[in-house]
Protein backbone atom coordinates (compact mmCIF):
# COMPACT_ATOMS: atom_id res chain seq x y z
CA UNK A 1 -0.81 -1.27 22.48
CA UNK A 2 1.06 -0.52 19.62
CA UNK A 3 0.94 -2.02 16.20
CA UNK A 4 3.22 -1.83 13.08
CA UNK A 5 1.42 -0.90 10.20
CA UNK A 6 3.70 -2.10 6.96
CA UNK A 7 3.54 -0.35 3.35
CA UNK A 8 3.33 -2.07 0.60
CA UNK A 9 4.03 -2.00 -3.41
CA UNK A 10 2.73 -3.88 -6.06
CA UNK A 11 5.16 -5.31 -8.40
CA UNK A 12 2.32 -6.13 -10.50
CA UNK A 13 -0.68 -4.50 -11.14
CA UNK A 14 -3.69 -5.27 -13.82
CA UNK A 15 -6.88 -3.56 -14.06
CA UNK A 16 -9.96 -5.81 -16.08
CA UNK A 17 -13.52 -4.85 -16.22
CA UNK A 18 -15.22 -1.94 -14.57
CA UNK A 19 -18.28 -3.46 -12.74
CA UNK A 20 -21.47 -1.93 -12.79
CA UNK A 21 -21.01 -0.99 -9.02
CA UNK A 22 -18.53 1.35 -10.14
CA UNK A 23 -15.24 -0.05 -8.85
CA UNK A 24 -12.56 -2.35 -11.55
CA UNK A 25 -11.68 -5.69 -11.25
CA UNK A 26 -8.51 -6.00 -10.07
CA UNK A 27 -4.99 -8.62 -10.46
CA UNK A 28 -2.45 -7.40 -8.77
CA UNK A 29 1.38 -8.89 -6.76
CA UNK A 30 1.75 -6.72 -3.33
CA UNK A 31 4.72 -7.32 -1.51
CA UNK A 32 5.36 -5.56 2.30
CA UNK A 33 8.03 -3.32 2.82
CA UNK A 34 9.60 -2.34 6.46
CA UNK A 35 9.12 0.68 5.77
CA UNK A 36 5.54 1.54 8.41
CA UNK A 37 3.43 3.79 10.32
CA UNK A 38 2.63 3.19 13.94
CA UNK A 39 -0.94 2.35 15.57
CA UNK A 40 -0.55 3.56 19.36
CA UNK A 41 -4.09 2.75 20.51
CA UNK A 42 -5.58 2.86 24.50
CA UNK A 43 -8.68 2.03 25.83
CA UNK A 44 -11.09 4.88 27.22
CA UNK A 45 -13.63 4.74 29.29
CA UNK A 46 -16.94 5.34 27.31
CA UNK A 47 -17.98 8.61 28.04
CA UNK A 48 -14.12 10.01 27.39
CA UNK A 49 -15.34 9.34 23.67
CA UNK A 50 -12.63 8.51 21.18
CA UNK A 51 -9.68 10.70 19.65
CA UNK A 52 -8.04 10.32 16.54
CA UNK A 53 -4.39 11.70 16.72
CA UNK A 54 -0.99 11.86 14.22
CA UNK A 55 2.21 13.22 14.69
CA UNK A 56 1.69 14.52 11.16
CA UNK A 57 -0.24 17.74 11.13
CA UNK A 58 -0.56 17.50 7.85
CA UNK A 59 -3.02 14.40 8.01
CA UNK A 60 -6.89 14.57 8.50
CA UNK A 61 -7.81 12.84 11.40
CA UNK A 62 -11.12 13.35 10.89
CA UNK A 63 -13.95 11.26 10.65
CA UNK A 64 -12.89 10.51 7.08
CA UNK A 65 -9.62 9.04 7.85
CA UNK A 66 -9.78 5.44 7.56
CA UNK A 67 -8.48 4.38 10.92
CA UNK A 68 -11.82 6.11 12.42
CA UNK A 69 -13.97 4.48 9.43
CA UNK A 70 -12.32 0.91 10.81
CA UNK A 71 -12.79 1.79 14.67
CA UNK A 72 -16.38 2.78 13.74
CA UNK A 73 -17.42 -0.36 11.69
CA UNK A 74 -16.09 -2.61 14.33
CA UNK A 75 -17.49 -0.75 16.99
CA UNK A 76 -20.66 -1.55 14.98
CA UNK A 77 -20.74 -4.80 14.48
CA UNK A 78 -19.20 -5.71 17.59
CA UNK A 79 -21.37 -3.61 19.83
CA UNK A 80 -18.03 -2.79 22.57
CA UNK A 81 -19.38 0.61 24.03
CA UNK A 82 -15.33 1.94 25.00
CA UNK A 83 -14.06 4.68 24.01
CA UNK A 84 -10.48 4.85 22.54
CA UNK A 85 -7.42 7.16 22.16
CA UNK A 86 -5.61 6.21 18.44
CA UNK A 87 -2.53 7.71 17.77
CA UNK A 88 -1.28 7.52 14.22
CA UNK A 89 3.04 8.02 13.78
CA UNK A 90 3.39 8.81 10.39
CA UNK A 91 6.15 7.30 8.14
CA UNK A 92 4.41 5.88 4.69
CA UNK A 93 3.92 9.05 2.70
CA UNK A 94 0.47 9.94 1.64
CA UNK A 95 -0.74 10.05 -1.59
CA UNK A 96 1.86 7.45 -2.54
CA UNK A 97 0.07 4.54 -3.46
CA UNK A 98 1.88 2.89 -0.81
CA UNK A 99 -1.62 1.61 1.08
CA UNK A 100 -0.75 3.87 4.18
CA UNK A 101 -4.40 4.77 5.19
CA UNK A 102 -4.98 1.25 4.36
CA UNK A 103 -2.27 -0.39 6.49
CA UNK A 104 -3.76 1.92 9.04
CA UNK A 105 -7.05 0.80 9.23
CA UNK A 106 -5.54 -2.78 9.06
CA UNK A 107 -3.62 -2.52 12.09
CA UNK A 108 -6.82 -1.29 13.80
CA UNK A 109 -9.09 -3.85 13.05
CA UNK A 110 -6.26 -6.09 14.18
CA UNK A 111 -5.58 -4.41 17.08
CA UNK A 112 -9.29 -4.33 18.37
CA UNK A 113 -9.62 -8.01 17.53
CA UNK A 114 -6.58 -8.57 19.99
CA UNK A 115 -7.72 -5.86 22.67
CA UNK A 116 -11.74 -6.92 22.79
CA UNK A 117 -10.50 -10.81 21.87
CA UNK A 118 -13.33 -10.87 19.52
CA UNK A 119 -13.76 -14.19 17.79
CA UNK A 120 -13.84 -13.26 14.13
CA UNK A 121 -13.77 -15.91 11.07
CA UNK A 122 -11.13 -14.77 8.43
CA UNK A 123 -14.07 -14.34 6.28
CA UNK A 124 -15.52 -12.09 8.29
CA UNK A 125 -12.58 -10.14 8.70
CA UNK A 126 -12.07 -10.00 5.09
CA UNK A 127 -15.26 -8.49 4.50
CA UNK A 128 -15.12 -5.87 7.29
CA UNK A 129 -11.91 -4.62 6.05
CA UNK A 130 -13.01 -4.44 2.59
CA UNK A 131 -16.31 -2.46 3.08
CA UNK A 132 -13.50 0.40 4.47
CA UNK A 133 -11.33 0.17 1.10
CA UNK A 134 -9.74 -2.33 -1.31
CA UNK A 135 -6.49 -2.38 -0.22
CA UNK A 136 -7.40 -3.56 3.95
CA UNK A 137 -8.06 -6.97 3.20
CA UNK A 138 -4.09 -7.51 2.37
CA UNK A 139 -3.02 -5.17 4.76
CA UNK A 140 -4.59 -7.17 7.16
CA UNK A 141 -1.75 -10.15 6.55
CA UNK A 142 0.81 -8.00 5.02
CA UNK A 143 2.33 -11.16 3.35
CA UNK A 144 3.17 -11.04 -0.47
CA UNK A 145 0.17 -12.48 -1.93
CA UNK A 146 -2.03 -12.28 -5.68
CA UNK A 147 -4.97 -10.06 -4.69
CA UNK A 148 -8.06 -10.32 -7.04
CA UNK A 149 -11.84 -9.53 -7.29
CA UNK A 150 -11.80 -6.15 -5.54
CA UNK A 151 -9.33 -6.33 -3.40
CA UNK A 152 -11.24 -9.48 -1.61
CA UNK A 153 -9.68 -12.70 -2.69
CA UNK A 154 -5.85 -13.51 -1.75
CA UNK A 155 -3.65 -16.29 -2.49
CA UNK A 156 -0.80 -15.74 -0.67
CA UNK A 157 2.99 -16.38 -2.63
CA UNK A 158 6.32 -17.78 -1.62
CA UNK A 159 9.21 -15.69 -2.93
CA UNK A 160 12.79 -16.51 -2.71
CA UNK A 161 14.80 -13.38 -2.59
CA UNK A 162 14.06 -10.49 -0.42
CA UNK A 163 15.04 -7.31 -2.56
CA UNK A 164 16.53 -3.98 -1.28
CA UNK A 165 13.61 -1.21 -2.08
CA UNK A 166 14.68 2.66 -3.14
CA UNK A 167 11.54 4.90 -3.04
CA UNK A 168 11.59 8.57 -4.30
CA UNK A 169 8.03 10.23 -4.40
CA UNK A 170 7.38 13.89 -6.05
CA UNK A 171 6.05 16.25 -4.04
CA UNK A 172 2.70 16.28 -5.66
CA UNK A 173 0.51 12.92 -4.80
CA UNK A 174 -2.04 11.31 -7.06
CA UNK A 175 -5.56 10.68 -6.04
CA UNK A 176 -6.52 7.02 -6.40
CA UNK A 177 -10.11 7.90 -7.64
CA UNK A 178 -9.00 10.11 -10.24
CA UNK A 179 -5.94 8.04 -11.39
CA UNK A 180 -8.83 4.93 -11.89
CA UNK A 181 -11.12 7.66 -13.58
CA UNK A 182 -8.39 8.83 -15.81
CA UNK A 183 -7.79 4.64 -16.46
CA UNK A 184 -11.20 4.26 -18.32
CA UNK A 185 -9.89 6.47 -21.19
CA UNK A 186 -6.37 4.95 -22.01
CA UNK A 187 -5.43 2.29 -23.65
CA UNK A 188 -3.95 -0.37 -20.98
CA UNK A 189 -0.98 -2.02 -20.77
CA UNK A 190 -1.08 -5.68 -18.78
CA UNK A 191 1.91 -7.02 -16.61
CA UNK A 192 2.41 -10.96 -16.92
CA UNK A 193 1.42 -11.87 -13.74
CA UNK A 194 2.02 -15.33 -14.50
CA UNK A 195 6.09 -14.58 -15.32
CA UNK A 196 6.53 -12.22 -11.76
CA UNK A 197 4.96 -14.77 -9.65
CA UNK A 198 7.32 -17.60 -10.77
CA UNK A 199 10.16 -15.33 -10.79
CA UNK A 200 9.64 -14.72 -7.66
CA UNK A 201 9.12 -18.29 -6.85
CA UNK A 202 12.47 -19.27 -7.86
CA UNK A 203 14.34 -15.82 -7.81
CA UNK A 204 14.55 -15.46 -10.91
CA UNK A 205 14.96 -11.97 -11.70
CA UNK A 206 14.99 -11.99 -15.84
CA UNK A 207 11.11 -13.37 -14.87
CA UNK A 208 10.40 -11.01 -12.65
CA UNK A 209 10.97 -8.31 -14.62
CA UNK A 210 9.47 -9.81 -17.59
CA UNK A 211 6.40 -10.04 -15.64
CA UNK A 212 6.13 -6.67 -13.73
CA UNK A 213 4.41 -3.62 -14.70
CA UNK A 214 1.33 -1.35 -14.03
CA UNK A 215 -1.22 -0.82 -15.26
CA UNK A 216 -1.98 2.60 -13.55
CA UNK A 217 1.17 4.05 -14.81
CA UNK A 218 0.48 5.29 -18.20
CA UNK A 219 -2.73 7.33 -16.50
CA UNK A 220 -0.97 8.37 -13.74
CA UNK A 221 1.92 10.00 -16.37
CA UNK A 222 -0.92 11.72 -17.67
CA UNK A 223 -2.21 13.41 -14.82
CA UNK A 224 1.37 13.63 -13.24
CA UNK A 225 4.35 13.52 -16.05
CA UNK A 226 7.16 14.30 -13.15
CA UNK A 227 6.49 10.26 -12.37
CA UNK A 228 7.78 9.69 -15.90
CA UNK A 229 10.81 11.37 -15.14
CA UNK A 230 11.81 9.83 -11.66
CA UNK A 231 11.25 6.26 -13.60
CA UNK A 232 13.59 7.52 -16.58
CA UNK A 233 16.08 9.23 -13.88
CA UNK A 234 16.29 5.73 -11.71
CA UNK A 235 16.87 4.04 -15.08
CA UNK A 236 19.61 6.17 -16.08
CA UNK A 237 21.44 5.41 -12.68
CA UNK A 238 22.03 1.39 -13.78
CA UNK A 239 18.40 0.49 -12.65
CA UNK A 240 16.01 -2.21 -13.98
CA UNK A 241 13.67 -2.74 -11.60
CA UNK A 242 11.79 0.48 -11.82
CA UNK A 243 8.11 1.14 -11.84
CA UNK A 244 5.23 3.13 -10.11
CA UNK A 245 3.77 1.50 -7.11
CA UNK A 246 -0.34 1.31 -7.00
CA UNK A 247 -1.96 4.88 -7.99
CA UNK A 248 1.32 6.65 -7.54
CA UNK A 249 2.87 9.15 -6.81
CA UNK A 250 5.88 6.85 -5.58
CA UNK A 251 8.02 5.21 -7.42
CA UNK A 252 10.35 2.35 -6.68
CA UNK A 253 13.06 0.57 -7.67
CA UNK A 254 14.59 -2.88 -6.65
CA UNK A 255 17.92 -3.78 -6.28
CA UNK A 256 20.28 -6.96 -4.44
CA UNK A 257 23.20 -4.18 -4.42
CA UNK A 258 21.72 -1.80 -0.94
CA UNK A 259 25.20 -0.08 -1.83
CA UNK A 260 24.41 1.16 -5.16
CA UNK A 261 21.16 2.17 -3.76
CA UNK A 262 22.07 4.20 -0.50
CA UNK A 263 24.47 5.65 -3.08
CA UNK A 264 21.60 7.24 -5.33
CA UNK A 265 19.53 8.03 -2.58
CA UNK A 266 22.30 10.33 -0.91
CA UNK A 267 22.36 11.89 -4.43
CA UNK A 268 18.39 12.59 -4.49
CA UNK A 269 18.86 14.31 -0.81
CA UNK A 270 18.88 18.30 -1.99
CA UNK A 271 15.57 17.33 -4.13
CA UNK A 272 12.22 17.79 -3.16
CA UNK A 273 10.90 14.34 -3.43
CA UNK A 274 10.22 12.21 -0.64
CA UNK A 275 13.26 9.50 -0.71
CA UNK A 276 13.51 6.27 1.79
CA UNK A 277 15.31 3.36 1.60
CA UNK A 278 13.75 0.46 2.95
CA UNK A 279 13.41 -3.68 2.36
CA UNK A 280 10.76 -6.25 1.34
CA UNK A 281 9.88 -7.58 4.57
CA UNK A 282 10.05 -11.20 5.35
């Protein structure tokens, strides 16, 4: 079996109150891109074990990776004594704050539902995918939706126009714990939510970018200040649409014109930045 695993960016992104558990309240727009990694997963028998695989060398696939921290917890809770060969093909950059690991373990817990045909509530699968991190429980619908709490309550969005998406990532990645970390010692700025979700209601792009923004930017310039520059050099090109997606290190940048934006990504194709151009996915 294989399964698509999509990325993702948030077009809006507010951090509120850090709990006394240790994580933030979160209010955040997610939207999926085409842009995915590949789940190739195939049943063992049990005393084969399981093996976690990626055709990037560069990825752990260790027992930290979260595609082995999903096949574990289900494994758990479901009691299925296989073993299993899971092969990840890499496309989402890491370090991105595109939810790659997380559409990963996503696809997993989806897939093993399908393989085992496990009968599991949507509750329940909520809550299994957000014990492995707070960005599975959308990745597990990869629909644009409002995603609040910790990453635990959705309410799924309709949007009218399905936007061309330009990504250019630097080199260096940010690390979502210490991009959060750096967060509790800067002074915030809050997106209007309430503006990008009816712009994107009615397509109504003077809303939408009234109401996007990120909160996680202005820390993530701080610990990375080359992010600061891709936004100001999209900007420069004729771009409004421009912000940091999740944690960072990507940034993107809508556009309706794909021609203007294959145009500037040909340009950024001596750099060293990561560069793909991809879609919001319907």
């Amino acid at each position: 079996m294989i399964i698509k695993a999509p990325a993702k960016i948030n077009l809006g992104l507010d951090v509120l109150a850090k709990r006394e558990d240790g994580y933030h309240d979160i209010d955040l727009v997610s939207v999926p891109l085409e842009l995915h990694d590949s789940i190739e997963m195939e049943v063992f028998p049990e005393r084969f074990g399981t093996y976690l695989t990626s055709d990037d060398n560069t990825l752990l696939c260790d027992e930290s990776n979260l595609v082995y921290v999903a096949y574990r917890t289900m494994k758990h809770i479901f009691g299925f004594r296989s073993g299993m060969r899971i092969k990840i093909y890499k496309r989402i950059p890491m370090e991105a704050g595109l939810a790659g690991g997380s559409a990963d373990a996503a696809a997993v817990i989806n897939g093993l539902i399908q393989m085992k045909k496990l009968s599991v509530s949507e509750e329940q699968k909520i809550e299994i995918a957000r014990s492995i991190g707070s960005d599975v429980p959308y990745c597990l619908y990869n629909r644009p939706c409002r995603v609040q709490g910790t990453g635990e309550k959705l309410s799924f969005l309709n949007v009218r126009k399905f936007y061309h998406v330009l990504i250019v990532k630097p080199e260096q990645g940010l690390s979502t714990k210490e991009v959060y970390k750096e967060s509790d010692s800067c002074e915030l700025e809050h997106p209007d939510l309430k503006s990008l979700i009816s712009g994107l209601a009615d397509g109504n792009e003077k809303k939408i970018l009234k109401g996007m923004g990120n909160a996680l930017q202005k820390p993530a310039i701080r610990l990375l200040p080359e992010v600061q520059s891709v936004i100001d050099d999209l900007k420069s090109r004729g771009l409004d649409a421009v912000m940091m997606s999740g944690s960072g290190s990507a940034v993107f940048a809508l556009s309706e014109d794909e021609e203007k934006l294959k145009k500037i990504r040909n340009e950024y194709e001596d750099s060293p930045y990561y560069v793909y151009l991809t879609k919001m996915a319907k």
